[in-house]
Protein backbone atom coordinates (compact mmCIF):
# COMPACT_ATOMS: atom_id res chain seq x y z
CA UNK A 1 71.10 44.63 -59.93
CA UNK A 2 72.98 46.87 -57.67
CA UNK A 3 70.81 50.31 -56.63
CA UNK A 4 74.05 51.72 -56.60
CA UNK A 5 73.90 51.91 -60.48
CA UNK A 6 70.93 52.44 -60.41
CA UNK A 7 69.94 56.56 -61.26
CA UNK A 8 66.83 58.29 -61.07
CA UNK A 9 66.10 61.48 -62.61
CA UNK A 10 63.53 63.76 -61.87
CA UNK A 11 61.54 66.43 -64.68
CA UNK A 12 58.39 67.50 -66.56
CA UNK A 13 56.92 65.34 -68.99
CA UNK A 14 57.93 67.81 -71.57
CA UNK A 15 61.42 65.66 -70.76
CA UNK A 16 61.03 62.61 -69.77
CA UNK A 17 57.69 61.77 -71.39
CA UNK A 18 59.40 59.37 -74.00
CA UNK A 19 60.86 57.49 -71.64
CA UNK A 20 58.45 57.22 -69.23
CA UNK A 21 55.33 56.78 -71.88
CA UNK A 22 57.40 53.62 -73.64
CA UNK A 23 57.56 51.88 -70.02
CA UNK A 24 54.11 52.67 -68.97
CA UNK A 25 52.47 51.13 -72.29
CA UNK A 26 54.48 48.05 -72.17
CA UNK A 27 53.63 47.80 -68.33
CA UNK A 28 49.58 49.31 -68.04
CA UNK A 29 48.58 48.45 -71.51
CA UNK A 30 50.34 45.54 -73.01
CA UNK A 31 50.33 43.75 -69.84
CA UNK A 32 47.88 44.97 -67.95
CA UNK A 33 45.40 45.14 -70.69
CA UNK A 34 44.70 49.33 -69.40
CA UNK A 35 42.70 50.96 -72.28
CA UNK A 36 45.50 53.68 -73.43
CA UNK A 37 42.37 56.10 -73.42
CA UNK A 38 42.72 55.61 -69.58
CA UNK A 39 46.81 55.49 -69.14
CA UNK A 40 47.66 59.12 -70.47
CA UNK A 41 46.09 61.79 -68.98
CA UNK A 42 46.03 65.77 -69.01
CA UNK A 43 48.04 65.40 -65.18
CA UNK A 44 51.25 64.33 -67.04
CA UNK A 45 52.02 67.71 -68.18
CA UNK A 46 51.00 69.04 -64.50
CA UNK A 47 53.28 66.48 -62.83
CA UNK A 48 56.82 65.92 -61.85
CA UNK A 49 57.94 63.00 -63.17
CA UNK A 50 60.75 60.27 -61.98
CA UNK A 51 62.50 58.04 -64.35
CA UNK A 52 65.12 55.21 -63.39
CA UNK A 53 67.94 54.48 -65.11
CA UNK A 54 70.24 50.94 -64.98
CA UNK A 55 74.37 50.93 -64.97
CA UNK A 56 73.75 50.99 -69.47
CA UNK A 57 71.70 53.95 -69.28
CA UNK A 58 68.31 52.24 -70.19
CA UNK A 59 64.82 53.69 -69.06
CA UNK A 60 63.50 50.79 -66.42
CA UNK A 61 61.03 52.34 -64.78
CA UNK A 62 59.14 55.65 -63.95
CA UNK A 63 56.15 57.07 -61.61
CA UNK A 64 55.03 60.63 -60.67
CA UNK A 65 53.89 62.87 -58.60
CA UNK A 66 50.70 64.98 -59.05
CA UNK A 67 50.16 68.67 -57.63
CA UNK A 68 48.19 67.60 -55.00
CA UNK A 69 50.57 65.01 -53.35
CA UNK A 70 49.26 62.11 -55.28
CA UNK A 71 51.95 59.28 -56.73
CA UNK A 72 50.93 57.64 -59.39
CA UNK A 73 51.67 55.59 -62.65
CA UNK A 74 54.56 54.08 -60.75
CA UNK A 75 55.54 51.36 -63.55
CA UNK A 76 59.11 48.92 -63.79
CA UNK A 77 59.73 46.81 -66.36
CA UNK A 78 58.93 43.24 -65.69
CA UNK A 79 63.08 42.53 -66.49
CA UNK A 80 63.79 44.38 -63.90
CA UNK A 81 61.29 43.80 -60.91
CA UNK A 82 61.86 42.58 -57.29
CA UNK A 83 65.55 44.14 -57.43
CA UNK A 84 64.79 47.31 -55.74
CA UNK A 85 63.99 49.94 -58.81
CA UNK A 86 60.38 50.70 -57.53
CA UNK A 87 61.47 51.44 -53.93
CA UNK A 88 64.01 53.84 -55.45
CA UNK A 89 61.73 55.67 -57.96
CA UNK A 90 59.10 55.84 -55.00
CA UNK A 91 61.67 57.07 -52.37
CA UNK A 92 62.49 59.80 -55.15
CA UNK A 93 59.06 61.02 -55.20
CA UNK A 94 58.24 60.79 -51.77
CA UNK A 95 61.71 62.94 -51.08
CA UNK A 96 60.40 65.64 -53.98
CA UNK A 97 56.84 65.91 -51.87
CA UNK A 98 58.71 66.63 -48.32
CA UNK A 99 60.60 69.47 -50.52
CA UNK A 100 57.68 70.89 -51.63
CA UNK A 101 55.90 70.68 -47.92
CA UNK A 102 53.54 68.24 -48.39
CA UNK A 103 51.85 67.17 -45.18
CA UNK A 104 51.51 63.74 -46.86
CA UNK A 105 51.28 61.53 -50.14
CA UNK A 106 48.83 58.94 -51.22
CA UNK A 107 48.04 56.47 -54.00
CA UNK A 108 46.19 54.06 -55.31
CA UNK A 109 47.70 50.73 -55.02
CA UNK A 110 47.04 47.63 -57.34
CA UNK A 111 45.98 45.17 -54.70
CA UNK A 112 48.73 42.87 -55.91
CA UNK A 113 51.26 45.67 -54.97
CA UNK A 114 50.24 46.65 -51.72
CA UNK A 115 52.72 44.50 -49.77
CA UNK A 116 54.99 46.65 -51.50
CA UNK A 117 53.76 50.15 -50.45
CA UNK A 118 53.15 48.90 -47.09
CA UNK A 119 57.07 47.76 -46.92
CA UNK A 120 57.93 51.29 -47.57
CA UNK A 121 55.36 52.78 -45.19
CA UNK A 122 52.41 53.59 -46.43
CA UNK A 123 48.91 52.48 -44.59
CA UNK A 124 45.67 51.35 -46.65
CA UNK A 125 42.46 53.34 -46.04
CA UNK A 126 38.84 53.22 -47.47
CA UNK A 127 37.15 50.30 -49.92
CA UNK A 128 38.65 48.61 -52.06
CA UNK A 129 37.93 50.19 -55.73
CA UNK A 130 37.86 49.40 -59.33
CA UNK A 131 40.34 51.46 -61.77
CA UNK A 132 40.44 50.12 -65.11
CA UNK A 133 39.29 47.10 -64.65
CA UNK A 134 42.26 46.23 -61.97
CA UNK A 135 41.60 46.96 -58.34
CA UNK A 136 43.35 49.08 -55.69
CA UNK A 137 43.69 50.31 -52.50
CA UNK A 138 43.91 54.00 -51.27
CA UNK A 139 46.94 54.45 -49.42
CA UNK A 140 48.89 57.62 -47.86
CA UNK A 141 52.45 57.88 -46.09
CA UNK A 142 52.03 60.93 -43.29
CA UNK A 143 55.28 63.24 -44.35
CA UNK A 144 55.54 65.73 -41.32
């Protein structure tokens, strides 16, 4: 998949929450087994959301960014995986925080994804934690 085609579109969940709520079921709860208790949460209507879209307009993949600097729920559909889409979404969001001054961002990464996050510069810190079952890494990317 060329990134070229590749679009990414940034709004409330008022906008993109169909979107963005279809890919993070299929990704956190069908495979990731996430209660859906835990997966939607009262900071989607607080957050600003990114959604990516391929060359045929579909919804691939999605993540946001809470009001405190935090990225989270970053989610691509497994179809669509190691061709670049996450990077994009995550450079979106990253971009958004600088706009809005952030000093920095941070996350919790799925220890299975950390190799990613530290390919686009982000730097573990703290334990290692359980969240949902599925355990992560706290990680931040200094913006200024």
């Amino acid at each position: 998949m060329d990134q070229g085609k590749i679009q990414v579109q940034l709004g409330s969940w008022e906008q993109l929450h169909k979107e963005a709520s279809a890919i993070r079921f299929e990704v956190f709860v069908q495979e990731q087994q996430v209660p859906l208790e835990l997966e939607l949460d009262e900071m989607d209507g607080l957050s600003l959301h990114a959604l990516a879209f391929d060359a045929l307009g579909r919804a691939i993949a999605t993540g946001r960014l809470l009001p405190d600097g935090h990225i989270g729920r970053m989610a691509v559909k497994s179809s669509d995986r190691k061709k670049g889409v996450g990077a994009l979404v995550l450079k979106t969001l990253v971009d958004a925080a600088k706009l809005k001054g952030y000093a920095e961002v941070i996350l919790g990464a799925q220890i299975h994804a950390k190799g990613f996050y530290d390919r686009q510069g982000f730097v573990e810190y703290g334990e290692v934690f359980m969240d949902a079952n599925i355990a992560h890494i706290m990680m931040k990317k200094v913006l200024i």
